[in-house]
Protein backbone atom coordinates (compact mmCIF):
# COMPACT_ATOMS: atom_id res chain seq x y z
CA UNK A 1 36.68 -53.77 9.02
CA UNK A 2 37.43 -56.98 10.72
CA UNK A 3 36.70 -60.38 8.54
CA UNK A 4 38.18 -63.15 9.96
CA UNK A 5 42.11 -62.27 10.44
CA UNK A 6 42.25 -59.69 8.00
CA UNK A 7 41.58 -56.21 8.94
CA UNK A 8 40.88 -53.57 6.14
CA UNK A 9 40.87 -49.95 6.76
CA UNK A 10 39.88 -47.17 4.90
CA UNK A 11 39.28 -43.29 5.22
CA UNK A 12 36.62 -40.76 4.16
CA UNK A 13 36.40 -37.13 3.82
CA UNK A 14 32.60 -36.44 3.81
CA UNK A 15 31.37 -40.18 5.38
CA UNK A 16 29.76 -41.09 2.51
CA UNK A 17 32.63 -42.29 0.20
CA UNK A 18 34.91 -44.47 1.18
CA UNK A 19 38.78 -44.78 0.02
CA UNK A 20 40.51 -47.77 0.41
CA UNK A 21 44.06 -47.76 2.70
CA UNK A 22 45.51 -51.04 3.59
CA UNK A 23 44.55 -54.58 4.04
CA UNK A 24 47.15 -56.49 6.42
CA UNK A 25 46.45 -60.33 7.74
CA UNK A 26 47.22 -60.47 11.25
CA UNK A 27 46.34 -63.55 12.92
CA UNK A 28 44.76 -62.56 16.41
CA UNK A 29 42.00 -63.80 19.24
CA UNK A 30 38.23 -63.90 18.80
CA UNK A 31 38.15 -60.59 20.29
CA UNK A 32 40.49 -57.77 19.82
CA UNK A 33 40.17 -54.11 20.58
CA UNK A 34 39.77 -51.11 18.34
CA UNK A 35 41.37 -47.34 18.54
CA UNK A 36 40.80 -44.44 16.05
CA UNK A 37 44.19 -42.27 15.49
CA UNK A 38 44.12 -38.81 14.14
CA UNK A 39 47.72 -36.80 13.40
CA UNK A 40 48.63 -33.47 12.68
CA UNK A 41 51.69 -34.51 10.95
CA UNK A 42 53.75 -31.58 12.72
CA UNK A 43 56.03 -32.01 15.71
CA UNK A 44 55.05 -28.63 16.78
CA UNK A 45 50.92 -28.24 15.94
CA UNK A 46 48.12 -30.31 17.67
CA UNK A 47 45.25 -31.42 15.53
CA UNK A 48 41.70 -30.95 16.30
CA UNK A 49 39.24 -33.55 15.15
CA UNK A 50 36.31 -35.17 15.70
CA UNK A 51 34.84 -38.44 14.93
CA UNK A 52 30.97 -39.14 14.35
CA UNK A 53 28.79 -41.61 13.20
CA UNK A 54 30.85 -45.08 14.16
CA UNK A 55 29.61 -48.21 14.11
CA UNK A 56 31.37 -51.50 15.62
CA UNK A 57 29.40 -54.50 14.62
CA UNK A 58 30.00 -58.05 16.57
């Protein structure tokens, strides 16, 4: 989530509760873009994942 120059980002299991990760203050543009990032955390396995249900609100 994007308010002003702070961005907040959080994770969730199931969607439907939310656990907080970091807040960091980054001053930036107007616009910026977004990315989602997914990681196996193994040098030597790929991940599969999928993301539904995103929203990006102006």
């Amino acid at each position: 989530m994007r308010t002003g120059n702070t961005i907040t980002s959080c994770r969730s299991t199931n969607g439907t509760a939310w656990t907080l990760v970091a807040t960091s203050t980054v001053t930036m543009a107007a616009n910026c873009y977004i990315g989602l990032v997914d990681c196996s955390g193994s040098n030597t396995a790929l991940n599969t994942s999928s993301f539904s249900t995103l929203s990006v609100t102006p």
